[in-house]
Protein backbone atom coordinates (compact mmCIF):
# COMPACT_ATOMS: atom_id res chain seq x y z
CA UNK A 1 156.75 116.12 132.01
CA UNK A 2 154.78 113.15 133.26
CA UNK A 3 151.79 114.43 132.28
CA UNK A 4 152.56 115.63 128.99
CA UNK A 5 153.78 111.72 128.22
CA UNK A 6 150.35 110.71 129.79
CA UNK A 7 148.54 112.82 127.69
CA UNK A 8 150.67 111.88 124.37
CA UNK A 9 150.18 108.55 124.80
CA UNK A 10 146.25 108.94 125.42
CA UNK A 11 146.42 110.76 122.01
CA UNK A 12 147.97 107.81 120.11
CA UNK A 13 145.76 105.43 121.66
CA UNK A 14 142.77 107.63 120.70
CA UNK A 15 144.17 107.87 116.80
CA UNK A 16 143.98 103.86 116.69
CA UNK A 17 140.10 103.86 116.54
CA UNK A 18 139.94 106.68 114.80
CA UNK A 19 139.71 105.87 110.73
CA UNK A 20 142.83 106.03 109.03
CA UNK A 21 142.14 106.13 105.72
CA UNK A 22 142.99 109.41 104.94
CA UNK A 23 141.21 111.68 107.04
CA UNK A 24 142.43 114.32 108.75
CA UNK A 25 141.91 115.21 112.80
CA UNK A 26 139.50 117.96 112.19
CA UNK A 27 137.62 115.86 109.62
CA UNK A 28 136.88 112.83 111.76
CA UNK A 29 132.62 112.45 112.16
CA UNK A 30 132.35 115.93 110.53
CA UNK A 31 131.43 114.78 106.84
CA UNK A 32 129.06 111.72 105.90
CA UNK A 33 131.91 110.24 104.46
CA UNK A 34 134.35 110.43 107.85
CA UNK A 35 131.34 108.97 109.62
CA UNK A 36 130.46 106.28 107.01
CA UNK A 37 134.45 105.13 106.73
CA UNK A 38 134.80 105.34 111.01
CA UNK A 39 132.02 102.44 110.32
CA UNK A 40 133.60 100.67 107.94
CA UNK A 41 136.91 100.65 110.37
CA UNK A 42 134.60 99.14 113.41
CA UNK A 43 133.50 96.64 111.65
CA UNK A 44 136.82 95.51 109.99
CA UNK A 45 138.14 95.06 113.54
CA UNK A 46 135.80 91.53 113.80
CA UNK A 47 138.11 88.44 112.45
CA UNK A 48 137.26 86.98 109.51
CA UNK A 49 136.95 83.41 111.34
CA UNK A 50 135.47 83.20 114.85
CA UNK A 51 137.31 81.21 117.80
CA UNK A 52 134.10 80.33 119.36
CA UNK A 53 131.65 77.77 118.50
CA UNK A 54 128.39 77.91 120.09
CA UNK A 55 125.27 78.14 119.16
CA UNK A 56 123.57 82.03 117.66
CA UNK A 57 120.32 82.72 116.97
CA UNK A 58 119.25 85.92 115.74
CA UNK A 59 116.19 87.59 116.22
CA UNK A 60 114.24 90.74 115.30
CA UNK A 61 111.84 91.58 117.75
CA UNK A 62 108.84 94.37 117.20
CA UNK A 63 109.01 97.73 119.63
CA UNK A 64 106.70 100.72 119.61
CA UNK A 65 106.73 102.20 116.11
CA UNK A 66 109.63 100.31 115.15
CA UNK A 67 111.59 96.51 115.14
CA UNK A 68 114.95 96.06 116.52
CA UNK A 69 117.37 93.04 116.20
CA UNK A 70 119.06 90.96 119.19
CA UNK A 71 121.43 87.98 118.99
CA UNK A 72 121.72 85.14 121.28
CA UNK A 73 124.55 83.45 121.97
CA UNK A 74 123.95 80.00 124.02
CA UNK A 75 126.70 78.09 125.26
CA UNK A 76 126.80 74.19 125.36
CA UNK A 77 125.18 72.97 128.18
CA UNK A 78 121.08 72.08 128.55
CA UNK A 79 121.08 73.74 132.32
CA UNK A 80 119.65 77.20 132.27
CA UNK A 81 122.32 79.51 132.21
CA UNK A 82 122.62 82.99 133.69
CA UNK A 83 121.98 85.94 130.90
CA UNK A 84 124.18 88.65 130.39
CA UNK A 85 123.09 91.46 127.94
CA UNK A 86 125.43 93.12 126.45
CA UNK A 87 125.44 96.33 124.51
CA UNK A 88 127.76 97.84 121.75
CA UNK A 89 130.42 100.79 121.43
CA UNK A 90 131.36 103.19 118.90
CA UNK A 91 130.98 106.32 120.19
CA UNK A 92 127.19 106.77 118.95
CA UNK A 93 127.70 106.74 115.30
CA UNK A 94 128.90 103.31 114.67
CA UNK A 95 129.48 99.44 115.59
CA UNK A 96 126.55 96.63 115.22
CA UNK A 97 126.00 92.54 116.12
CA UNK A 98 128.36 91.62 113.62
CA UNK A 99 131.01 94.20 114.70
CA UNK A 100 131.15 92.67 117.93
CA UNK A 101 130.40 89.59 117.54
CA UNK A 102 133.70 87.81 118.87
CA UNK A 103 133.26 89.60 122.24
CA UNK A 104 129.80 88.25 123.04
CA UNK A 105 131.13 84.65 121.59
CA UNK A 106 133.77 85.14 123.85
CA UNK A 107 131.94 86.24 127.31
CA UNK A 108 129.72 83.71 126.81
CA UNK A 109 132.05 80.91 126.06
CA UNK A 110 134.38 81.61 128.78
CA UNK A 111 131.93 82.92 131.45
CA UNK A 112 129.45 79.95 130.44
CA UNK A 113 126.42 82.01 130.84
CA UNK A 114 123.89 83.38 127.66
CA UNK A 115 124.76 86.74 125.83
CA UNK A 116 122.07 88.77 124.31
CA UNK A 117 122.86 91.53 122.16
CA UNK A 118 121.20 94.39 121.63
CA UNK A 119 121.73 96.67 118.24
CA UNK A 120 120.10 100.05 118.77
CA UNK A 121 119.78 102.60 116.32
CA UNK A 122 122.60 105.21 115.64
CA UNK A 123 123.44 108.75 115.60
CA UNK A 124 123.49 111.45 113.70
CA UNK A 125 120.93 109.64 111.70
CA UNK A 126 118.70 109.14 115.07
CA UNK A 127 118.98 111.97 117.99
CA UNK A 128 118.78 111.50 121.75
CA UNK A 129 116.77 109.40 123.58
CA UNK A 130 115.99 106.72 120.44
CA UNK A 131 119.09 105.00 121.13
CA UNK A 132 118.53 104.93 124.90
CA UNK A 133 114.81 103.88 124.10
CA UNK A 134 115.99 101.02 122.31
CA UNK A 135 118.51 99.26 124.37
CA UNK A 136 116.17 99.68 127.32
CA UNK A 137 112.94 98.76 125.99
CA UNK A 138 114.89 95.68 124.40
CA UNK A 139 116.06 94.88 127.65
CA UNK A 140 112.37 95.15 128.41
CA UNK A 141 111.88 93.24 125.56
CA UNK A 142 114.34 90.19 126.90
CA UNK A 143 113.22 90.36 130.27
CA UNK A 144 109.96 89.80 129.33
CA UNK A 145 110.09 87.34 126.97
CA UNK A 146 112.91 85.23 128.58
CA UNK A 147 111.22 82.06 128.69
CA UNK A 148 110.30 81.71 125.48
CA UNK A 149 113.52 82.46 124.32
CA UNK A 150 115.18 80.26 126.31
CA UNK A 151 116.60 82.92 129.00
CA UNK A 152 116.64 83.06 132.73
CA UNK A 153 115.81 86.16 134.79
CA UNK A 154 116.85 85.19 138.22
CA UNK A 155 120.54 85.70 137.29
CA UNK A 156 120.27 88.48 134.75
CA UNK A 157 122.84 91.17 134.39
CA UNK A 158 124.39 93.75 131.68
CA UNK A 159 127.35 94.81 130.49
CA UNK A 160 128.91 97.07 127.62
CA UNK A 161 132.08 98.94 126.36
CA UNK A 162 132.57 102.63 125.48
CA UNK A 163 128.97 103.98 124.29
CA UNK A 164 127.54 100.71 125.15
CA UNK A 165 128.51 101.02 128.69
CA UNK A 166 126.76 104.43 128.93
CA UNK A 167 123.71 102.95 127.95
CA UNK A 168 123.84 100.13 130.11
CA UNK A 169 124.69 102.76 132.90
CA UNK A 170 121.22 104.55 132.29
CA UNK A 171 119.30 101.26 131.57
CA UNK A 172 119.82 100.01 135.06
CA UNK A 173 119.16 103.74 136.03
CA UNK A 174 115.83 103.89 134.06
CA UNK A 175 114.96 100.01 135.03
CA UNK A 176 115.65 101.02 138.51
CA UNK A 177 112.87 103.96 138.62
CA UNK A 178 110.66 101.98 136.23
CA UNK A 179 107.63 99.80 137.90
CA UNK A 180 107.85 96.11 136.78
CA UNK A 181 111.15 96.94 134.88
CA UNK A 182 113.86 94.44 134.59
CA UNK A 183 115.60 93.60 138.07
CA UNK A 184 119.74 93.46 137.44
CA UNK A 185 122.06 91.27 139.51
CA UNK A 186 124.82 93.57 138.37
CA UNK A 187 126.34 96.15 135.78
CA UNK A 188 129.33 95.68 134.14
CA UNK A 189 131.06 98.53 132.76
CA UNK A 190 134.11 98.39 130.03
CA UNK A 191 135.79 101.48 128.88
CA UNK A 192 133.09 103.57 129.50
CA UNK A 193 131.77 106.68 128.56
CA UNK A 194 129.25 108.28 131.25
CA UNK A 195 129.25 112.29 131.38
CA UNK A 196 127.17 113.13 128.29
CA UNK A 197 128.55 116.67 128.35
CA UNK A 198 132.27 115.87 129.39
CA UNK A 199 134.89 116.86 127.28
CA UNK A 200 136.01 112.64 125.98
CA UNK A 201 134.71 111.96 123.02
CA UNK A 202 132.49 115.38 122.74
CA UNK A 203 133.43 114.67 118.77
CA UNK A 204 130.82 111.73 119.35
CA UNK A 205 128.16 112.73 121.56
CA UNK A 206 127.86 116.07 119.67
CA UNK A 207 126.07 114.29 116.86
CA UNK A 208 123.60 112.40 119.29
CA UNK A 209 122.74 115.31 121.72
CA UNK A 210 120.78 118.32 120.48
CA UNK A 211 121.03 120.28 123.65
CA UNK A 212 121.89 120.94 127.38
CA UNK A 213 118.81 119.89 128.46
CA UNK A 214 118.96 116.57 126.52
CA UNK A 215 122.66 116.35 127.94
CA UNK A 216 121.82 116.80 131.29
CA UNK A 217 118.43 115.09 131.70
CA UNK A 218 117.92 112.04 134.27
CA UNK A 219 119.55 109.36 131.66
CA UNK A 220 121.40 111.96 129.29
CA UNK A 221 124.26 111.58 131.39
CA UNK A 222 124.41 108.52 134.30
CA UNK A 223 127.66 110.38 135.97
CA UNK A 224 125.00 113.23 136.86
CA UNK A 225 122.12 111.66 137.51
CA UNK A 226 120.70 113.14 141.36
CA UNK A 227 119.75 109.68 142.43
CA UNK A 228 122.57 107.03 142.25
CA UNK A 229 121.18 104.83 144.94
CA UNK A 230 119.50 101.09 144.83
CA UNK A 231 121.47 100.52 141.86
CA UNK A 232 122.74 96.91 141.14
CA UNK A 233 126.91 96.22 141.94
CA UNK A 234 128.84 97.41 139.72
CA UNK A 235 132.22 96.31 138.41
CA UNK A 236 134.29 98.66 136.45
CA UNK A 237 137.15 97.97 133.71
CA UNK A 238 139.02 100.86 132.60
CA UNK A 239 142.35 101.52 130.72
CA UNK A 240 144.79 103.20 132.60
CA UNK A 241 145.64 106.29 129.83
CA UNK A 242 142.02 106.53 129.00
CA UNK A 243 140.23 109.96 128.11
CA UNK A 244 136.90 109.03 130.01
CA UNK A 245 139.04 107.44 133.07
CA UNK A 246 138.33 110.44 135.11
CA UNK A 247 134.30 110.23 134.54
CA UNK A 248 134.43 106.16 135.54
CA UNK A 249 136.15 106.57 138.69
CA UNK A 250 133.87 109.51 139.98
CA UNK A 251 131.21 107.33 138.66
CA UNK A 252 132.26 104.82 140.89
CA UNK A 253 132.97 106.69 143.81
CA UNK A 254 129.62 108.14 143.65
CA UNK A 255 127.94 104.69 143.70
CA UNK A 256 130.51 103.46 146.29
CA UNK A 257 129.10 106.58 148.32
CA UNK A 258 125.26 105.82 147.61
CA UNK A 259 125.92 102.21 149.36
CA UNK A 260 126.35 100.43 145.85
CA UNK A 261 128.59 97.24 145.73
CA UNK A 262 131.48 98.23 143.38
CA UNK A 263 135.19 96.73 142.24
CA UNK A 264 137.52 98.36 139.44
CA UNK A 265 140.09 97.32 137.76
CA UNK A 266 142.65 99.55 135.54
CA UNK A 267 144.07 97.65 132.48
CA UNK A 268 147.64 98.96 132.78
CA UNK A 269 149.53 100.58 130.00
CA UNK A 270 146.61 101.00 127.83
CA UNK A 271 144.00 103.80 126.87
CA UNK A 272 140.55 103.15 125.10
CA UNK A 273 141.36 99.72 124.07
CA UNK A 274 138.46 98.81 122.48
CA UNK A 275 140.41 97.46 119.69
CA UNK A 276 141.98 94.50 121.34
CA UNK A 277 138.81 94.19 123.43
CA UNK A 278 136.61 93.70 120.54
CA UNK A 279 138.80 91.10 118.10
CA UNK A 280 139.81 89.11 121.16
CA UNK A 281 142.96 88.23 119.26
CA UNK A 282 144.34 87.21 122.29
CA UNK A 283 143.51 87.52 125.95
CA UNK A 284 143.95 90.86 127.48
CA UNK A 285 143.77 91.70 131.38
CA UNK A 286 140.66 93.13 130.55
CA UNK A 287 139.23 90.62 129.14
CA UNK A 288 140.59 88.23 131.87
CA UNK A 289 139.01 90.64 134.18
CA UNK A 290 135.37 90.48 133.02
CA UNK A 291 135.23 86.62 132.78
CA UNK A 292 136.53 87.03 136.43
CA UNK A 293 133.90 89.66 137.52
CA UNK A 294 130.82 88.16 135.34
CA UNK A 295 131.26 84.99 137.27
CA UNK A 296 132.24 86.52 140.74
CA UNK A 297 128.48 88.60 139.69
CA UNK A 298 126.42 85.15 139.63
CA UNK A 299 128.29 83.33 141.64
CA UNK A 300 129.90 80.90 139.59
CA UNK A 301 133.29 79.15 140.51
């Protein structure tokens, strides 16, 4: 009986980011237009008027082949700050700056450190690895290019809900087995996604993977990957009804096992609550949790 309310409840709290315009179960990300309205829904969740003044500048910065575009958010302050990067949700097919633009405001108000996000390119339109290659050669990008952008790399960290956690996950993975690759004084995963092939949100990664191989390759899917060791600490926020909750706490085991430096915390009562987390309409736990663990990460009071 328990388990049948645990898994009802995981099922409403799934339905709440799932569009609700009028499309059925079975047609959510199937059609263009399910895709194109679950968009439309992810970026309605931003408020209209910010609670965060600071200063944002955004930037479009050339890659191989292609240009992606960052924003920076800078609190007040003319020390050097630490630099978080942080990296967007919705499950492959959706989300963008703007989209979650009152979280970054937000972790870098509270946390007084500098935000940089990174907007990759999204499925179905673009397969497996483009978005990987973007938010880790824009990392690349950041790291590189930190001084002239104002940015310091002594404290420099990342962070990321849902999707965006994944590919944070296989950034510091890939910058980990990458000479001269950005050096991370932690991870900080929200709500994350990590198995590539597990059976959360397969409705998602279906349109971004093409095949086992891709699923199951070094970065395809962090929760696999053979070599979890010399990875940065990791903190962990999950939601206690959440579909991916059994893929974060192996993931964290696993590190914990490989000698990693990790600390979770389950938001009670709550599933994939990226809703809440992204229009910061008020303070959850989570949210609470990360200001707590960004600063506990650079070793701020």
């Amino acid at each position: 009986m328990k388990s049948k309310i645990i898994f009802t409840l995981t099922y409403i709290l799934l339905l709440h980011f799932i569009p609700s315009m009028g499309i059925s179960q079975e047609a959510w990300l199937s059609t263009p237009e399910s895709i194109n309205q679950f968009r439309e829904q992810v970026e309605s969740i931003r408020p209209d008027t910010t609670q965060f003044n600071l200063m944002v500048v955004d930037k479009t910065i050339q890659l191989t082949g292609r240009e992606i575009d960052l924003r920076i958010y800078k609190p007040k302050g003319t020390n050097l700050k630490p630099t978080l990067i942080y990296v967007h949700g919705a499950c492959w097919v959706a989300g963008s700056l703007d989209s979650h633009d009152e979280i970054c405001r937000y972790l870098a108000t509270k946390s007084d450190v500098n935000v940089v996000a990174i907007n990759y390119r999204l499925a179905p339109e673009y397969k497996y690895p483009d978005a990987h290659n973007d938010v880790y050669e824009g990392t690349e990008w950041i790291w590189n290019h930190a001084k002239e952008v104002g940015l310091d790399t002594k404290q420099f960290a990342i962070s990321g809900e849902s999707t965006g956690a994944y590919f944070t996950a296989a950034t510091t993975l890939k910058s980990r087995d990458t000479q001269g690759s950005p050096k991370f004084t932690f991870q900080l995963l929200v709500y994350a996604a990590l198995d590539g092939g597990g059976s959360s949100w397969s409705e998602c990664k279906d349109l971004y993977f093409t095949n086992q191989q891709e699923i199951r390759s070094e970065y395809g899917s962090p929760l696999w990957s053979k070599n979890l060791s010399e990875l940065p600490p990791t903190f962990n926020i999950l939601g206690e009804f959440e579909q991916s909750r059994a893929e974060e706490e192996l993931f964290m085991r696993k590190l914990k096992d490989n000698g990693i430096t990790t600390e979770s915390f389950v938001n009670e009562g709550v599933g994939h609550d990226v809703n809440n987390w992204l229009s910061v309409k008020k303070e959850t736990p989570a949210h609470l949790k990360a200001i707590a663990f960004i600063k506990a990460g650079f070793n701020k009071e």
